[in-house]
Protein backbone atom coordinates (compact mmCIF):
# COMPACT_ATOMS: atom_id res chain seq x y z
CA UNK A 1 0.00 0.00 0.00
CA UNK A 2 2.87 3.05 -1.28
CA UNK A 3 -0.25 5.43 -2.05
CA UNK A 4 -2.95 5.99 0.65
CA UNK A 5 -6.01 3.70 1.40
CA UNK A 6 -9.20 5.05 0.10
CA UNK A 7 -12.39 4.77 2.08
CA UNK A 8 -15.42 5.36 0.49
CA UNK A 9 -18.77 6.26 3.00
CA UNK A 10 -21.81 7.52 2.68
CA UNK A 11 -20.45 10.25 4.45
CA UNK A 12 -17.65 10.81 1.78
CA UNK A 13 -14.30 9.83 1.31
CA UNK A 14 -11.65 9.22 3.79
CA UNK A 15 -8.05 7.93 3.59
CA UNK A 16 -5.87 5.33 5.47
CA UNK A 17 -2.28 6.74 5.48
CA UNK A 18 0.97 5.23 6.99
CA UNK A 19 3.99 7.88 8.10
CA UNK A 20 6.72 7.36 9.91
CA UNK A 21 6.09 10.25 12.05
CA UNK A 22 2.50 10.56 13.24
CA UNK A 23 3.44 13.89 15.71
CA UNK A 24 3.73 15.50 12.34
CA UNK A 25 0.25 15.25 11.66
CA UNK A 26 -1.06 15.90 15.19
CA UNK A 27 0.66 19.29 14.96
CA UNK A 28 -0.82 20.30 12.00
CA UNK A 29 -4.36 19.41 13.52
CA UNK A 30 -3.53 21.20 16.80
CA UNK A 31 -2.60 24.24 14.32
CA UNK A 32 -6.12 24.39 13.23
CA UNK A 33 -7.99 23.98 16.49
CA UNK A 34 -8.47 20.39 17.26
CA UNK A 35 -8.84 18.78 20.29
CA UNK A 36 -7.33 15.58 21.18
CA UNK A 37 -8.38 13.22 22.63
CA UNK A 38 -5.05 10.88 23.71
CA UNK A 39 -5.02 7.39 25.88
CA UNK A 40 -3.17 8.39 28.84
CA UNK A 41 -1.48 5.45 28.95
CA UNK A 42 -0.06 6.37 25.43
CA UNK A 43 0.86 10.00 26.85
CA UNK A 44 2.90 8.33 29.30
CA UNK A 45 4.83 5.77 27.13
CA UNK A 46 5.31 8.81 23.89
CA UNK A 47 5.45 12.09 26.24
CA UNK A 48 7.08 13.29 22.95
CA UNK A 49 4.02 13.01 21.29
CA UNK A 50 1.89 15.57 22.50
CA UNK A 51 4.63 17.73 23.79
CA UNK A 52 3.48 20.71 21.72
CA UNK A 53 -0.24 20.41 22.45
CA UNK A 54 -1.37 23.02 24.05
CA UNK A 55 -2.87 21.86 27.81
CA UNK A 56 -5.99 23.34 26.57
CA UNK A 57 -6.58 21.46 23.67
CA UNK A 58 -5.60 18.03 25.48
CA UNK A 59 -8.08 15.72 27.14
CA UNK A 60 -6.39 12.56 29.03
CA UNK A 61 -8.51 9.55 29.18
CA UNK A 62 -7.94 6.30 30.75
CA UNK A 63 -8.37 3.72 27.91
CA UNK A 64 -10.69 1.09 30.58
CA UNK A 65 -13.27 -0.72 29.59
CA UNK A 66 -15.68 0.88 32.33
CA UNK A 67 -14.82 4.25 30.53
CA UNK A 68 -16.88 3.25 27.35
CA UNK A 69 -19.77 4.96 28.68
CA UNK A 70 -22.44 7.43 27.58
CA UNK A 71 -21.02 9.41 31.39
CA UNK A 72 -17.70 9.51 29.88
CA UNK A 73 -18.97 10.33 26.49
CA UNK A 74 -20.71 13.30 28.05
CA UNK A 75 -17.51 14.16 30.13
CA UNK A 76 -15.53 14.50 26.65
CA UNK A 77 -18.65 16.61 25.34
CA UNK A 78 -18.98 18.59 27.76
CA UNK A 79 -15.06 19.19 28.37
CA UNK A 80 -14.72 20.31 24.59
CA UNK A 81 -17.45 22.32 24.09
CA UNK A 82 -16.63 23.94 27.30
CA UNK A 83 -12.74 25.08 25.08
CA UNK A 84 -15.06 26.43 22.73
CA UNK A 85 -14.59 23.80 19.98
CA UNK A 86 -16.33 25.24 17.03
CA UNK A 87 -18.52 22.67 14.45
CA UNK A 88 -15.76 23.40 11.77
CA UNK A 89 -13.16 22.07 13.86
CA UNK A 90 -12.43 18.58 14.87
CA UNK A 91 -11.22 15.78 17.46
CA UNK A 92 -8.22 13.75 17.06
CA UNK A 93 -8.70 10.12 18.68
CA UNK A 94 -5.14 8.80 19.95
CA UNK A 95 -5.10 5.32 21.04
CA UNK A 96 -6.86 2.45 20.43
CA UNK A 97 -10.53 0.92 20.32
CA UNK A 98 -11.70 2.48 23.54
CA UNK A 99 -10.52 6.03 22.97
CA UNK A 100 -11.83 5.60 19.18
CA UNK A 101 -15.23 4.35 20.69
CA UNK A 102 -15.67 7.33 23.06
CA UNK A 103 -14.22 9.87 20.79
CA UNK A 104 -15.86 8.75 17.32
CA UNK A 105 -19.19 8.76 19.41
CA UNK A 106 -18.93 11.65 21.31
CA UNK A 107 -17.88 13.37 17.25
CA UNK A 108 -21.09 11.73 16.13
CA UNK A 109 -23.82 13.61 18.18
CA UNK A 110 -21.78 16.84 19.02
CA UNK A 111 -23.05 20.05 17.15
CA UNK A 112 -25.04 17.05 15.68
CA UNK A 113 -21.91 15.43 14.07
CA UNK A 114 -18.42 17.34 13.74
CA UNK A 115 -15.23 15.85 12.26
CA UNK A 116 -12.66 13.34 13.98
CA UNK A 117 -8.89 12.19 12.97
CA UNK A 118 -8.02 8.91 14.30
CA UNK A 119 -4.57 7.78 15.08
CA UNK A 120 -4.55 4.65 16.19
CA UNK A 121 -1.91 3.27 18.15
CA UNK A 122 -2.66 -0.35 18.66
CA UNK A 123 -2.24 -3.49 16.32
CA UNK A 124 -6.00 -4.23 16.94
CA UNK A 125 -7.37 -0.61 15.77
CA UNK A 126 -4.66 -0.35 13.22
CA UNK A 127 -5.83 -3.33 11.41
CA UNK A 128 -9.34 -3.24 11.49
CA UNK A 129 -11.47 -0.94 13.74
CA UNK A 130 -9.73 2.40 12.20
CA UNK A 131 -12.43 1.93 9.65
CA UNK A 132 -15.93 1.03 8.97
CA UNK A 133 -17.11 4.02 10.92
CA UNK A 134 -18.42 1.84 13.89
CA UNK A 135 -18.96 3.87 17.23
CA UNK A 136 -19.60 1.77 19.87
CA UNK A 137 -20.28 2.38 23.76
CA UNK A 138 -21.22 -0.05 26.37
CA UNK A 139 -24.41 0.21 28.24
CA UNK A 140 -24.10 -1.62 31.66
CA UNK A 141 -22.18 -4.67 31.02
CA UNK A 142 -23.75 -5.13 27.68
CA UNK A 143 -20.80 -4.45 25.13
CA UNK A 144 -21.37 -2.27 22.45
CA UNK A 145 -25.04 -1.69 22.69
CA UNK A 146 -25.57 2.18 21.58
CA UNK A 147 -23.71 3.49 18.80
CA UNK A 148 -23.57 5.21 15.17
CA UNK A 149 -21.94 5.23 12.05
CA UNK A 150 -19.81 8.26 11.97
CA UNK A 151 -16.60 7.42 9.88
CA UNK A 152 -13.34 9.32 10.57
CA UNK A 153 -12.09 12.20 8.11
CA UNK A 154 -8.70 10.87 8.14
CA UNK A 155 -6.75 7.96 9.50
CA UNK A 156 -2.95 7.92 10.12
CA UNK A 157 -1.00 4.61 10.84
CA UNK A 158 2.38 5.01 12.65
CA UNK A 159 4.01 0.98 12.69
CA UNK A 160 6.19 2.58 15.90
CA UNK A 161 3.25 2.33 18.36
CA UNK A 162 3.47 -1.08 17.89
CA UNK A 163 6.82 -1.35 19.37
CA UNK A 164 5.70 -0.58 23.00
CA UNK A 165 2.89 -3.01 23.15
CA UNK A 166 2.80 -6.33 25.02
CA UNK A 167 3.16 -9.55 22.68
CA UNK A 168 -0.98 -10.21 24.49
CA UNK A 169 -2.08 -6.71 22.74
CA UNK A 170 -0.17 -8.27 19.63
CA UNK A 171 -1.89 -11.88 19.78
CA UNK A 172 -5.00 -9.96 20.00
CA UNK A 173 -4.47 -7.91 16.79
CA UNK A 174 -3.44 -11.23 15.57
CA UNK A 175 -7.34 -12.91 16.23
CA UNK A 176 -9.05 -9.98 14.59
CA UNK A 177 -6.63 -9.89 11.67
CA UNK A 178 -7.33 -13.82 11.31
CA UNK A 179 -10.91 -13.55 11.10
CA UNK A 180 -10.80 -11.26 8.11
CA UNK A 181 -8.36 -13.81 6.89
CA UNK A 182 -10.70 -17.10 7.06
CA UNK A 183 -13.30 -14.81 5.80
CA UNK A 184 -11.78 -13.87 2.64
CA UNK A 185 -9.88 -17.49 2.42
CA UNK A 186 -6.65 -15.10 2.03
CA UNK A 187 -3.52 -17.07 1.66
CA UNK A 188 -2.23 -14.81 4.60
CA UNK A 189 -4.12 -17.16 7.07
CA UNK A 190 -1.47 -19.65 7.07
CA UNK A 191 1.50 -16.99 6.51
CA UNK A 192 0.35 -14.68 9.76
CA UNK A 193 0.23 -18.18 11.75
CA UNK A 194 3.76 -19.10 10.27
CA UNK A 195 4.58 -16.09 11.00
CA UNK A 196 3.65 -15.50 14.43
CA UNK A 197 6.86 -15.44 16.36
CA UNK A 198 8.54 -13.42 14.11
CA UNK A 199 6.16 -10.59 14.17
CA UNK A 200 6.13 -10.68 17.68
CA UNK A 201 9.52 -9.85 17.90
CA UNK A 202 9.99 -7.47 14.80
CA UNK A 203 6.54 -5.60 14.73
CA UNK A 204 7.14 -4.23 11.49
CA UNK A 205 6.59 -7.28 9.62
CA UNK A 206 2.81 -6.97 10.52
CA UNK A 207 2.96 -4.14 7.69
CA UNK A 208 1.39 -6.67 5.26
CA UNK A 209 -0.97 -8.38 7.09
CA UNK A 210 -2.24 -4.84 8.74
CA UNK A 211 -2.72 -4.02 4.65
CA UNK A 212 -4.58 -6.85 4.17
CA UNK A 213 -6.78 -6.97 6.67
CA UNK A 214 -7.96 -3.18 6.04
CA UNK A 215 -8.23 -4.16 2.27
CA UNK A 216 -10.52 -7.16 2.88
CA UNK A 217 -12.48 -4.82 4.99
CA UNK A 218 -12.55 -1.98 3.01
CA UNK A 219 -14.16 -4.16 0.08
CA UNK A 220 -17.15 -5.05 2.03
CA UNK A 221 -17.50 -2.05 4.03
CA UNK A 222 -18.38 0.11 0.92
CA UNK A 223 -20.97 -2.51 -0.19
CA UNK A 224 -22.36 -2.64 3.32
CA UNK A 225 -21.59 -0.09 5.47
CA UNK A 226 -24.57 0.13 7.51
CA UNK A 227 -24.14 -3.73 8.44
CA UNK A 228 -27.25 -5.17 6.72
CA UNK A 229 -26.30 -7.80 4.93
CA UNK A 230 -22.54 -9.18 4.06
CA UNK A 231 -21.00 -7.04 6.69
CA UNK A 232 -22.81 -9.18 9.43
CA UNK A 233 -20.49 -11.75 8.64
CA UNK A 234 -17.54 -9.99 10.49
CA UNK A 235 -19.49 -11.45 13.51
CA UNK A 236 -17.36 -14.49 12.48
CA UNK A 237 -15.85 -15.50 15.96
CA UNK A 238 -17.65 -11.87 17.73
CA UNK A 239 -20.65 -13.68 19.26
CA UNK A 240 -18.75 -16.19 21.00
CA UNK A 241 -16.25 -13.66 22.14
CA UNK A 242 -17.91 -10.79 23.51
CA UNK A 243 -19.28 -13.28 25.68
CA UNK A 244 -16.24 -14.31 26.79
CA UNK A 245 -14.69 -11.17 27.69
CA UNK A 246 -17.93 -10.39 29.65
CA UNK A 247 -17.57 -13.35 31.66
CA UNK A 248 -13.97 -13.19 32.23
CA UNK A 249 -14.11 -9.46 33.05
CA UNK A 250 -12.14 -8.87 30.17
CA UNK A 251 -8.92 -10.97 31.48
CA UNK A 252 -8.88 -12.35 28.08
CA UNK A 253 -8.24 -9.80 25.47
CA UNK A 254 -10.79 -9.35 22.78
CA UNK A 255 -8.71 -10.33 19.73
CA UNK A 256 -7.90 -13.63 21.67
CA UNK A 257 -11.37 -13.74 23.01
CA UNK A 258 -12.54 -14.03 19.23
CA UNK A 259 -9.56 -16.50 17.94
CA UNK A 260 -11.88 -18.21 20.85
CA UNK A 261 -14.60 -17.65 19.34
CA UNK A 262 -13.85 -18.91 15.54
CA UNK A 263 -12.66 -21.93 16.79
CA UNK A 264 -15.47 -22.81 18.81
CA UNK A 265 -18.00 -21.28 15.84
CA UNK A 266 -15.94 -23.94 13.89
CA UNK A 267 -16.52 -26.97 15.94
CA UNK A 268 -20.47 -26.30 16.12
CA UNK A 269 -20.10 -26.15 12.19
CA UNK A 270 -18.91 -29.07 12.67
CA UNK A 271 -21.41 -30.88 15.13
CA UNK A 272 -24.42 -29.41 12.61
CA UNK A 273 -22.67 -31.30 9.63
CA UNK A 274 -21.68 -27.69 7.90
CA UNK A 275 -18.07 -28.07 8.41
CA UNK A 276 -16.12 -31.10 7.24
CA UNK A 277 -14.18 -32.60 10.51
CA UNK A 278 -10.83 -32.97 8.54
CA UNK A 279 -11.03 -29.11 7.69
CA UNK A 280 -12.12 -28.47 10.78
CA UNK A 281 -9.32 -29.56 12.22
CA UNK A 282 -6.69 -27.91 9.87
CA UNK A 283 -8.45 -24.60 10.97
CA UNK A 284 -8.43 -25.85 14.62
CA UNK A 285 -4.54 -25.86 14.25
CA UNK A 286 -4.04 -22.51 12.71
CA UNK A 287 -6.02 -20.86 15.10
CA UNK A 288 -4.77 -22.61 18.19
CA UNK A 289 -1.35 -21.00 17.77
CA UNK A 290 -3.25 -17.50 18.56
CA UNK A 291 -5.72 -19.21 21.56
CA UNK A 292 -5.07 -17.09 24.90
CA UNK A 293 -3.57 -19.11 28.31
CA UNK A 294 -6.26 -19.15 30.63
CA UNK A 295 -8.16 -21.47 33.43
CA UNK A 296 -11.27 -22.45 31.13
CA UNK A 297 -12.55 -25.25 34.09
CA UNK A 298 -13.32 -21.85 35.96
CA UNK A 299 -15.38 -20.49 33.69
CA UNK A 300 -19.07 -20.24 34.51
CA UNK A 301 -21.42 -22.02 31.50
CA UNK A 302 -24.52 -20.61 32.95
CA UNK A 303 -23.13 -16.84 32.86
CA UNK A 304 -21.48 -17.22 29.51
CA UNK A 305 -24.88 -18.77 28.09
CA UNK A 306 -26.72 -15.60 29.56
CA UNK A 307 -24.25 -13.64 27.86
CA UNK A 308 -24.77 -15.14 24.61
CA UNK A 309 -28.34 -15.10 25.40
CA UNK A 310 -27.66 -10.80 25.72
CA UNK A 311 -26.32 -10.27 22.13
CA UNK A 312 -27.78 -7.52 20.40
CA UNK A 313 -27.32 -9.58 17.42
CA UNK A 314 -30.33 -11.92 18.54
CA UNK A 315 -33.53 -11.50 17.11
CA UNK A 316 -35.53 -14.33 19.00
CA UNK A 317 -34.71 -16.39 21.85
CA UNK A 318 -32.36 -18.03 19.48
CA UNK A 319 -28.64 -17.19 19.41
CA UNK A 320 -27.93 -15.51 16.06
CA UNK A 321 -24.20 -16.30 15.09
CA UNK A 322 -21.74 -16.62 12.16
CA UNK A 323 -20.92 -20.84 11.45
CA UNK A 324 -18.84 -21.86 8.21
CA UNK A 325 -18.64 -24.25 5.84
CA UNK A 326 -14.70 -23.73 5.58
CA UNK A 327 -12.79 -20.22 5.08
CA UNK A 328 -14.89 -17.80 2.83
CA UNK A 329 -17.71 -19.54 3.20
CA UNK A 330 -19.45 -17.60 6.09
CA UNK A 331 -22.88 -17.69 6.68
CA UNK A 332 -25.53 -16.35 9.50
CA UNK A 333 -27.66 -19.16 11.13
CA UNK A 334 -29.55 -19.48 14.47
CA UNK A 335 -29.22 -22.34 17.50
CA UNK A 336 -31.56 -22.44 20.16
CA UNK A 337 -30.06 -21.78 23.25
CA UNK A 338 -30.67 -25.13 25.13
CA UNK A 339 -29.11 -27.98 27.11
CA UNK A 340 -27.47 -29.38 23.67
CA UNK A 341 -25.47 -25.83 23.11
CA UNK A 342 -24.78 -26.02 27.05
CA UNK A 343 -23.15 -29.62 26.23
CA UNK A 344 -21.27 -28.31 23.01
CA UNK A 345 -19.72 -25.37 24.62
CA UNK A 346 -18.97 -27.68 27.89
CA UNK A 347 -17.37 -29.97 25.91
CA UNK A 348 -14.96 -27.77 23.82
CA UNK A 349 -13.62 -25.09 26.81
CA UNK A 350 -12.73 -29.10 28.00
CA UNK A 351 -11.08 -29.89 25.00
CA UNK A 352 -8.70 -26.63 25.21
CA UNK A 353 -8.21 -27.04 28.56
């Protein structure tokens, strides 16, 4: 990708751009007025990076899952405004999916919808959440349950964030890049996987795979940006996951969470004679290099059913959810949430135990 990534919206266009130097940028923004909006976390590790913004035109904000709120989306409102922040002037989003969540929302419904930059500093925003125009806040401890589509005027990719992160926020970027991967049946499945150590210890390598994963989203995006139709079957691996970071409190990341997820999608492909068991199984290898370490006899069936149960995806009693019939072959399909599910889900936390 030498020339930038074009987005198209309903919104207009936008582009995906990678520098070397994304301070560059955020000065140039600054110049004209916008606020940013910067993990704190971030500010901590690159002080250098918002050295010359103005105090006044920084807002600090813990990147915590209990922070995706419509409070903390009101703070941010209310904190801007209160600068003077004009409708022709923008936000700039540094961080990763929380502080895009917040930010991108809090753009959508100010002055009835302003602008927003996003620079996104993980591997999991970098590769897939920097665009669709998703904005996503939690409501309780139901993920992701208000929201909008309100797309970004401008992303900007800097590979050197990726060199403070923990080899976990890497694995995680690694799930969500893999489910675009089996969704597309890209060749770059089985490279990322053969891969894996190697990016983990020279983070510029995920260059590629970062490319590819925003291309095979990009494609379906513009067909379906509003999520109606073949966008739904990103949920590949999402139902299954979400639930598990609500019942683990989040102790297992959501990339990994959703390699998780894909895998056990796969095996009830499987059980519902969709998914032939020899494929099965090569995809049960691939995706077990990615699977997260974690104590899966502790984890409470009847809570993680009643998550499932709480997906804003179902329609019915049923749980909606994405199965396959091998890699880019996706499809939507419905299982009652009974004592037979209970058993399949019992039986495969067992068999990654």
């Amino acid at each position: 990708m030498s020339s930038p990534l074009v987005v198209r919206s309903s919104k207009g266009e936008y582009e995906v751009t990678f520098v070397e130097h994304a301070s560059e940028r955020i000065a140039g923004l600054v110049a004209e007025g916008a606020q940013v909006v910067c993990d704190a976390n971030v500010a901590r590790i690159h002080a250098d990076l918002i050295a010359g913004v103005p105090k006044d035109q920084l807002v600090l904000l813990e990147a915590l899952e209990p922070n995706k709120t419509m409070d903390k989306a009101q703070w941010l409102m209310q904190t801007v405004s209160g600068r003077q922040l004009r409708r022709n002037q923008q936000l700039v989003a540094i961080g990763g999916g929380i502080v895009q969540d917040v930010t991108a929302f809090s753009a959508s419904i100010l002055y009835r919808g302003i602008d927003w930059t996003f620079v996104p500093t993980t591997l999991l925003a970098q590769a897939d959440s920097c665009i669709g125009g998703k904005t996503s806040i939690n409501l309780g401890d139901r993920k992701n349950l208000i929201g909008s589509f309100h797309p970004p005027a401008e992303v900007v990719v800097d590979l050197g964030f990726l060199e403070s992160l923990s080899d976990d926020d890497i694995r995680s970027g690694i799930g969500e890049m893999m489910h675009y991967f089996l969704y597309a049946d890209s060749p770059l499945a089985q490279a990322l996987i053969d891969d894996h150590a190697a990016v983990l210890s020279d983070r510029k390598k995920l260059r590629p795979y970062i490319e590819e994963s925003l291309t095979i989203k990009r494609v379906v995006i513009e067909e379906d940006e509003f999520d109606r139709g073949e966008r739904n079957k990103f949920n590949y691996g999402h139902t299954f996951g979400h639930a598990l970071e609500a019942v683990t409190r989040f102790a297992v990341n959501h990339g990994q969470a959703v390699t998780v997820g894909m895998d056990l999608a796969n095996r009830l492909s499987t059980e519902h004679g969709m998914l032939d068991e020899t494929e099965a199984g090569r995809l049960h290898q691939l995706l077990a290099v990615n699977l997260p370490k974690y104590d899966w006899a502790s984890l409470d069936l009847d809570e993680y059913l009643n998550a499932l149960g709480s997906d804003k995806k179902n329609v019915s009693a049923d749980l909606t959810c994405i199965l396959s019939r091998g890699p880019g072959k996706l499809f939507k399909h419905s299982l009652p949430i009974d004592a037979s599910l209970r058993r399949s889900i019992s039986e495969y936390f067992a068999s990654i135990s």
